[in-house]
Protein backbone atom coordinates (compact mmCIF):
# COMPACT_ATOMS: atom_id res chain seq x y z
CA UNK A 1 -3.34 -8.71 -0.13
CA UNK A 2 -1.20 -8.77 -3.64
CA UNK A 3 -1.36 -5.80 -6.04
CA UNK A 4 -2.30 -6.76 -9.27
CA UNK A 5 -2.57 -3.59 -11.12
CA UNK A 6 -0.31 -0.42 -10.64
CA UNK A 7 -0.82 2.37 -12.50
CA UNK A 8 2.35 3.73 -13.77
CA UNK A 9 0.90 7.36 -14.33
CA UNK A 10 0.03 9.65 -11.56
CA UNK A 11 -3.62 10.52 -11.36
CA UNK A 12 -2.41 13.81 -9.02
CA UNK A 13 0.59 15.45 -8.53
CA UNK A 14 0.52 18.03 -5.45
CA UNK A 15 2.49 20.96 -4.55
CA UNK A 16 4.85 21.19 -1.73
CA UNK A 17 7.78 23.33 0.00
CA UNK A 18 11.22 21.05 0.01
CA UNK A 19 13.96 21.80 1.40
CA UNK A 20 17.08 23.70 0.02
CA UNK A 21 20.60 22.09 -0.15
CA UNK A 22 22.21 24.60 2.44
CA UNK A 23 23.15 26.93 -0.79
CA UNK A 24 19.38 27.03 -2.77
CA UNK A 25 16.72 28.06 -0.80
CA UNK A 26 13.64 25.96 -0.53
CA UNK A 27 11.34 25.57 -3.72
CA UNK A 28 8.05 23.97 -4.61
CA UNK A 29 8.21 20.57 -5.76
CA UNK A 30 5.60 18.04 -6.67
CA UNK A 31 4.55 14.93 -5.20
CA UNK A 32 3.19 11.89 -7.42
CA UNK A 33 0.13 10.33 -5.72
CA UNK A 34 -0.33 6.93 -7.85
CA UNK A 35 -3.36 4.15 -7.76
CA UNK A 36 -2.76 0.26 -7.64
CA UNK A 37 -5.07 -2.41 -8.08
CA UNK A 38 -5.63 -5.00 -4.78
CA UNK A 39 -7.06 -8.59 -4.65
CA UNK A 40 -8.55 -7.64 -1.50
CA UNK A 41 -8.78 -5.26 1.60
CA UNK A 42 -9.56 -5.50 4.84
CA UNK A 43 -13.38 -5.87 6.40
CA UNK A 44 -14.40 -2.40 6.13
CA UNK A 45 -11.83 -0.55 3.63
CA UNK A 46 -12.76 0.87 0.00
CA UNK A 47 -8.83 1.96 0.02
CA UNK A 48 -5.52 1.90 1.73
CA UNK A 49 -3.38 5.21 1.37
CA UNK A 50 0.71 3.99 1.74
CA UNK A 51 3.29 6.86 1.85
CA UNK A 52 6.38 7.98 3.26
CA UNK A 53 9.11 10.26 3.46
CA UNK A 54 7.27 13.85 3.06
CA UNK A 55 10.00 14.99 4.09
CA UNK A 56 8.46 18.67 3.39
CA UNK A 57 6.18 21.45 4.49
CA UNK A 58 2.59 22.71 3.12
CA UNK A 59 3.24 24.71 0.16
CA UNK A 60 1.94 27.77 1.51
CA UNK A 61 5.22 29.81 3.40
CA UNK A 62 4.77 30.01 7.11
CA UNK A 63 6.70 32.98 9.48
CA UNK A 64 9.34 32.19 11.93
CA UNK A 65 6.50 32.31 14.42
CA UNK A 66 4.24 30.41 12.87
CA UNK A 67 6.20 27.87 10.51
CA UNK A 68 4.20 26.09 7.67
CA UNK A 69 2.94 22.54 8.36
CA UNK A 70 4.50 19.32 7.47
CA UNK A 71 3.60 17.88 4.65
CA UNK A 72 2.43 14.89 5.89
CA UNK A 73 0.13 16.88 8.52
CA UNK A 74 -1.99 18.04 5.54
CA UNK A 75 -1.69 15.17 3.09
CA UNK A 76 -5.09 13.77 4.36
CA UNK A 77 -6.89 16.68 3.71
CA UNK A 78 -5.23 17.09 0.76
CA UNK A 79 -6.19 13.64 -0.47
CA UNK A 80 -10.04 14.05 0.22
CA UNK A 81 -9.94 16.87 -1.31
CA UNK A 82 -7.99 16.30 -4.70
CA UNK A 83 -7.66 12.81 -4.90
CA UNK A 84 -10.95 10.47 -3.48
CA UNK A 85 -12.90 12.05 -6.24
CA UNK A 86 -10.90 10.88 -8.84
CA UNK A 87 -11.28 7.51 -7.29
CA UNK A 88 -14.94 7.76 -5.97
CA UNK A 89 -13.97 7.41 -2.37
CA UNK A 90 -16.52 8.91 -0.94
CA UNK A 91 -16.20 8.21 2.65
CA UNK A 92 -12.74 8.81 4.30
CA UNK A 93 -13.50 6.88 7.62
CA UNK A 94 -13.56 3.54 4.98
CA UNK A 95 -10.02 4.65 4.38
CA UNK A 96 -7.04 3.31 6.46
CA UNK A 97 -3.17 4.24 5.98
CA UNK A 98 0.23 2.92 6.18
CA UNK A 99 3.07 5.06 6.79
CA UNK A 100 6.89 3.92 6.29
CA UNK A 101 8.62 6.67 7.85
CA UNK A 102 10.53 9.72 8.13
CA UNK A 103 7.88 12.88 8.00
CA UNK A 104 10.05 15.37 9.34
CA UNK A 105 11.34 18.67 7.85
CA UNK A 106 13.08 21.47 9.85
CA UNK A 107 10.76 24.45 9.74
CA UNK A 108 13.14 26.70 8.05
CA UNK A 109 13.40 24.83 5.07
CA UNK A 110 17.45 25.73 5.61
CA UNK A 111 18.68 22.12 4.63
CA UNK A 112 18.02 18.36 4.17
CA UNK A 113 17.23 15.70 6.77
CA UNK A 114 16.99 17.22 10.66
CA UNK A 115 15.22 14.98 13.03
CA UNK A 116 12.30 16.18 15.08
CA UNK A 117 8.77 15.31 16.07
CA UNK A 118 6.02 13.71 13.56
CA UNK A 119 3.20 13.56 16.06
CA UNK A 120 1.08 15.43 14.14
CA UNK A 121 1.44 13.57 10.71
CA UNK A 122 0.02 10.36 12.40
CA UNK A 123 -2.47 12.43 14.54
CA UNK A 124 -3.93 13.82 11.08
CA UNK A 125 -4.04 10.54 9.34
CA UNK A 126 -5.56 9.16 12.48
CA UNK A 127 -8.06 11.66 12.69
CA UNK A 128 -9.38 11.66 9.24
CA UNK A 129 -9.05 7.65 8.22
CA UNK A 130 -10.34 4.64 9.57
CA UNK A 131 -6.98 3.52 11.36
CA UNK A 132 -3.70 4.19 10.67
CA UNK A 133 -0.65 1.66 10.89
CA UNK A 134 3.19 1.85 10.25
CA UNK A 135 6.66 2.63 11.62
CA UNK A 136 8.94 5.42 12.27
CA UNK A 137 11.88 6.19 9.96
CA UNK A 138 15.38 7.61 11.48
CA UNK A 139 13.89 11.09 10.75
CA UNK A 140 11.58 10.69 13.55
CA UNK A 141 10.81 11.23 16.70
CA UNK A 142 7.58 11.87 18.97
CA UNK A 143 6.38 14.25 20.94
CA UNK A 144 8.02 17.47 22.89
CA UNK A 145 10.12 15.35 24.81
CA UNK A 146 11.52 13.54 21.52
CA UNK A 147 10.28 10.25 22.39
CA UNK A 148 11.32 7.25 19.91
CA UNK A 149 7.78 5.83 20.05
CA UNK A 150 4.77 7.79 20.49
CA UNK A 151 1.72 7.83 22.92
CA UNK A 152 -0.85 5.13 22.04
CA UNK A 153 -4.08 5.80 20.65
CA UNK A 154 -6.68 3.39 19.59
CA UNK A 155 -6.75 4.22 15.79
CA UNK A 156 -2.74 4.29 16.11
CA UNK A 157 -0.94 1.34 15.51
CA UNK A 158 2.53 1.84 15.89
CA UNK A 159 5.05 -1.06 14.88
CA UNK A 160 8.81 -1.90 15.71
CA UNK A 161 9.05 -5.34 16.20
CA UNK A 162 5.31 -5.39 16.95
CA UNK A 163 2.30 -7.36 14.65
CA UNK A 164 -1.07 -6.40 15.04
CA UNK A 165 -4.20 -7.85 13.24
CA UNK A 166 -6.20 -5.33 11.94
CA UNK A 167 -9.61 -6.70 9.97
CA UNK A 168 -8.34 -10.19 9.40
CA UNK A 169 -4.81 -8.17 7.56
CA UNK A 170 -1.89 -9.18 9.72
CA UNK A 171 0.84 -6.59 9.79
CA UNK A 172 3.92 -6.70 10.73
CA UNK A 173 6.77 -2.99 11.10
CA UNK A 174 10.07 -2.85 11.44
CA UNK A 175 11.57 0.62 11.92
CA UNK A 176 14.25 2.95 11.40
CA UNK A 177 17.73 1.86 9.85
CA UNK A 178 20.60 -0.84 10.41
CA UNK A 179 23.11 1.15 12.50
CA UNK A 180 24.55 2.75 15.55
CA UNK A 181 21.82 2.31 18.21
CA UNK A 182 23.18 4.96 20.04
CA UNK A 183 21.87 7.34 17.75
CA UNK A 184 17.28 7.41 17.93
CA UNK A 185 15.59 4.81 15.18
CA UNK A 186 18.64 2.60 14.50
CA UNK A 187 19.44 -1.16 15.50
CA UNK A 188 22.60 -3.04 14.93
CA UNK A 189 22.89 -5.65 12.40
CA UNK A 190 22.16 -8.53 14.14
CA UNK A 191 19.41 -6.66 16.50
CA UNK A 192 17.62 -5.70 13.26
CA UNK A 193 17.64 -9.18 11.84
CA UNK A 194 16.52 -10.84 14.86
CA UNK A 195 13.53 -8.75 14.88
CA UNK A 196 12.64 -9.28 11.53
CA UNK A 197 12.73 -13.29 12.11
CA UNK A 198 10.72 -12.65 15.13
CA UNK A 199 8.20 -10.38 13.01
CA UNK A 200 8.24 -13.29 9.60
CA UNK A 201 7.57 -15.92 11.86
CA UNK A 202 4.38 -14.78 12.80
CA UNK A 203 3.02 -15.05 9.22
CA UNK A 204 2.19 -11.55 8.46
CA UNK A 205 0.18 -10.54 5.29
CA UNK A 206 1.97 -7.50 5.19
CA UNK A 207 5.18 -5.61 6.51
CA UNK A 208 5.85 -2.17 6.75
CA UNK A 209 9.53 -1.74 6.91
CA UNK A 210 11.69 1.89 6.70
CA UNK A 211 14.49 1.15 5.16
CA UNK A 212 14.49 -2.53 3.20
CA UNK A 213 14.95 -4.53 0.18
CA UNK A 214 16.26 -4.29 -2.86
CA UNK A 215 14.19 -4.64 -5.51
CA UNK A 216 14.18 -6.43 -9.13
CA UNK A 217 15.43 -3.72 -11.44
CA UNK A 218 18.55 -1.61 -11.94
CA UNK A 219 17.76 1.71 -9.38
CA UNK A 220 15.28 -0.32 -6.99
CA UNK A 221 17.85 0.19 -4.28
CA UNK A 222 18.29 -1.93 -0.85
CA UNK A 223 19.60 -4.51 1.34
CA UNK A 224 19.90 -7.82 -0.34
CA UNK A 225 20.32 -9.72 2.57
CA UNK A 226 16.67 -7.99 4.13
CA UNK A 227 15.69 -9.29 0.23
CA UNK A 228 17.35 -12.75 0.91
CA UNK A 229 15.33 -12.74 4.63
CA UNK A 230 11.91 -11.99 2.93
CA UNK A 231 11.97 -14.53 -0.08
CA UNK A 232 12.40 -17.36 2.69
CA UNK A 233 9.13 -16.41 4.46
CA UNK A 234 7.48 -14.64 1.54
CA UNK A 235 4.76 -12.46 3.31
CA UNK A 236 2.40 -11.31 0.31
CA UNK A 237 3.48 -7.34 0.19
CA UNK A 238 6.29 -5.31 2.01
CA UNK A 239 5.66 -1.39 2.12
CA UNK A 240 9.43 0.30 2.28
CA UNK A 241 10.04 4.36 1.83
CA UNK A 242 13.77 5.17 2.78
CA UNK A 243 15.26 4.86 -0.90
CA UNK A 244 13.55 6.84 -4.04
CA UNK A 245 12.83 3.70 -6.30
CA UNK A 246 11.74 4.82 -10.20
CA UNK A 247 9.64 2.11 -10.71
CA UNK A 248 7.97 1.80 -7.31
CA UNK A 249 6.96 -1.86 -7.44
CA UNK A 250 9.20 -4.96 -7.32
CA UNK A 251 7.75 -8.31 -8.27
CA UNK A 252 9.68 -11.58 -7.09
CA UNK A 253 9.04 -15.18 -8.31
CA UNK A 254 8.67 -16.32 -4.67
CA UNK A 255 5.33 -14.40 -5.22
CA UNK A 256 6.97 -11.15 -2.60
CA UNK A 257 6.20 -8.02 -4.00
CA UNK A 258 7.43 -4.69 -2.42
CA UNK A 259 5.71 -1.18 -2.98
CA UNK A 260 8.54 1.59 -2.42
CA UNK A 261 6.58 4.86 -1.54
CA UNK A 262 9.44 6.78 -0.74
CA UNK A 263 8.45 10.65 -1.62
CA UNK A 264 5.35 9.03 -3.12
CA UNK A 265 1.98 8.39 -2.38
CA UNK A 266 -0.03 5.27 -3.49
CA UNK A 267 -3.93 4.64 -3.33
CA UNK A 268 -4.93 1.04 -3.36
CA UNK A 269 -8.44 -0.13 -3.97
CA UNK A 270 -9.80 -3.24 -5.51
C-alpha cells in the first residue's frame, strides 16, 4: 500500500478539550483530519482511518462525577458524522483503523501527559469499523487493573512485536518508546531493535510504530538509526504518532514512506 496523493489541506477540523499547562486551564483546540490518496486497500476496505495521540477529551465539559470522554472514544462517531460524507463513505463497517498510540488524557484536564487506561478508544473504533489494528504509546495502559496489553477481541488487533495479516495487508507494531523498561510501554535500546528486526524480517506491508523515524525535512523529528533500520528492509509505509511532524508525510528514495499522525487524523482511500 504506497500513498500517492496527500492532501495538504484539511477537509475537517474538529473541536476538542486539551489540556492546560499546570498554569492555563484547559481550552478548545482543533484537530486536522486530512485525506491521502492509496494504490490499494485491503479486500473489503473503501478507507483506512490512521491517528494518534488524542491526547484530549470530547469538547463538551464533563463534572467531576461524570468526566468528559476521551477524545479518541468519540472520534469514530465523530468521523461518520462530519467526515465520510465529505468523502462518500457511506458504510463504516468497510472502514478499518490504525492507531499509533497514546489516547490518554487525565480527566481534569489539570496538565499534560498522565498515563491511564485507553480501553475505550479501541473499543469504539472496534465497534464502529471493520477491524481495528495498532499499538500502544507510553501514555497507555488497559483496563482497571492497568494492564500493558489489553484483552483480545476478534476485531482487535493489538501489536508489540506481533504481525498479523489482515486481507492480504501484512502489518507489523512496535510500541511504546526506547527507554527504562521498568517504567509501562518502554524497551531498552537493544530490546527495541531486536524486535523491530524480528518484525522487518517478516516482510510486512506496513508498520505501525509509536515513537519512530525521522523523516526527510527540517521538523520531521525521530530516531535516525529506527530511519537507518527501515531503509534496509524498506516495508512500503510506516504509520508513527509520538512527534508533531508539520508536513506529515516523509518520502525516501528507498521507496519508504512514513505518515506521522501525531495529533492528526488521516483518511486514506483510493
Amino acid at each position: 500500500m504506497k500513498i500517492t496523493h496527500f492532501h495538504p489541506e484539511p477537509i475537517e477540523s474538529l473541536p476538542f478539550l486539551n489540556a492546560g499547562t499546570g498554569i492555563l486551564p484547559y481550552f478548545e483546540d482543533r484537530l486536522s483530519v486530512h485525506h491521502a490518496i492509496v494504490d490499494q486497500l485491503p479486500d473489503g476496505l473503501s478507507a483506512i482511518v490512521v491517528t494518534a495521540d488524542l491526547q484530549g477529551r470530547e469538547s463538551v465539559p464533563g463534572t467531576a462525577s461524570l468526566p468528559a470522554r476521551l477524545l479518541g472514544e468519540v472520534m469514530p462517531q465523530l468521523l461518520i458524522e462530519r467526515v465520510f460524507p465529505l468523502l462518500d463513505l457511506e458504510d463504516p463497517s468497510r472502514v478499518a483503523a490504525f492507531l499509533a498510540g497514546d489516547f490518554y488524557t487525565l480527566p481534569g484536564l489539570e496538565k499534560r501527559g498522565g498515563t491511564g487506561d485507553v480501553s475505550s478508544v479501541w473499543q469504539a473504533f472496534s465497534d464502529h469499523f471493520a477491524w481495528v489494528a495498532g499499538v500502544a504509546g507510553n501514555h497507555d495502559l488497559f483496563g482497571p487493573k492497568q494492564e500493558t496489553r489489553p484483552e483480545r477481541h476478534p476485531s482487535m488487533h493489538y501489536l508489540d512485536g506481533d504481525v498479523v495479516e489482515l486481507a492480504g495487508l501484512r502489518i507489523g507494531g512496535i510500541g511504546g518508546i526506547i527507554g527504562s523498561p521498568l517504567k509501562p510501554q518502554r524497551r531498552d535500546e537493544s530490546n527495541y531493535f531486536q524486535t523491530l528486526e524480528r518484525i522487518l524480517s517478516q516482510k510486512v506491508d506496513v508498520l505501525i510504530t509509536h515513537d519512530g523515524p525521522c523523516g526527510t525535512e527540517a521538523g520531521q523529528r525521530g530516531d535516525f538509526r529506527i530511519r537507518d533500520t527501515l531503509e534496509q528492509h524498506a516495508p512500503r509505509l510506516v504509520i508513527r504518532g509520538h512527534k508533531h511532524w508539520p508536513h506529515p508525510l516523509a518520502q525516501f528514495s528507498s521507496g519508504l514512506q512514513v505518515l506521522n499522525v501525531d495529533k492528526r487524523v488521516v483518511i486514506l482511500t483510493k
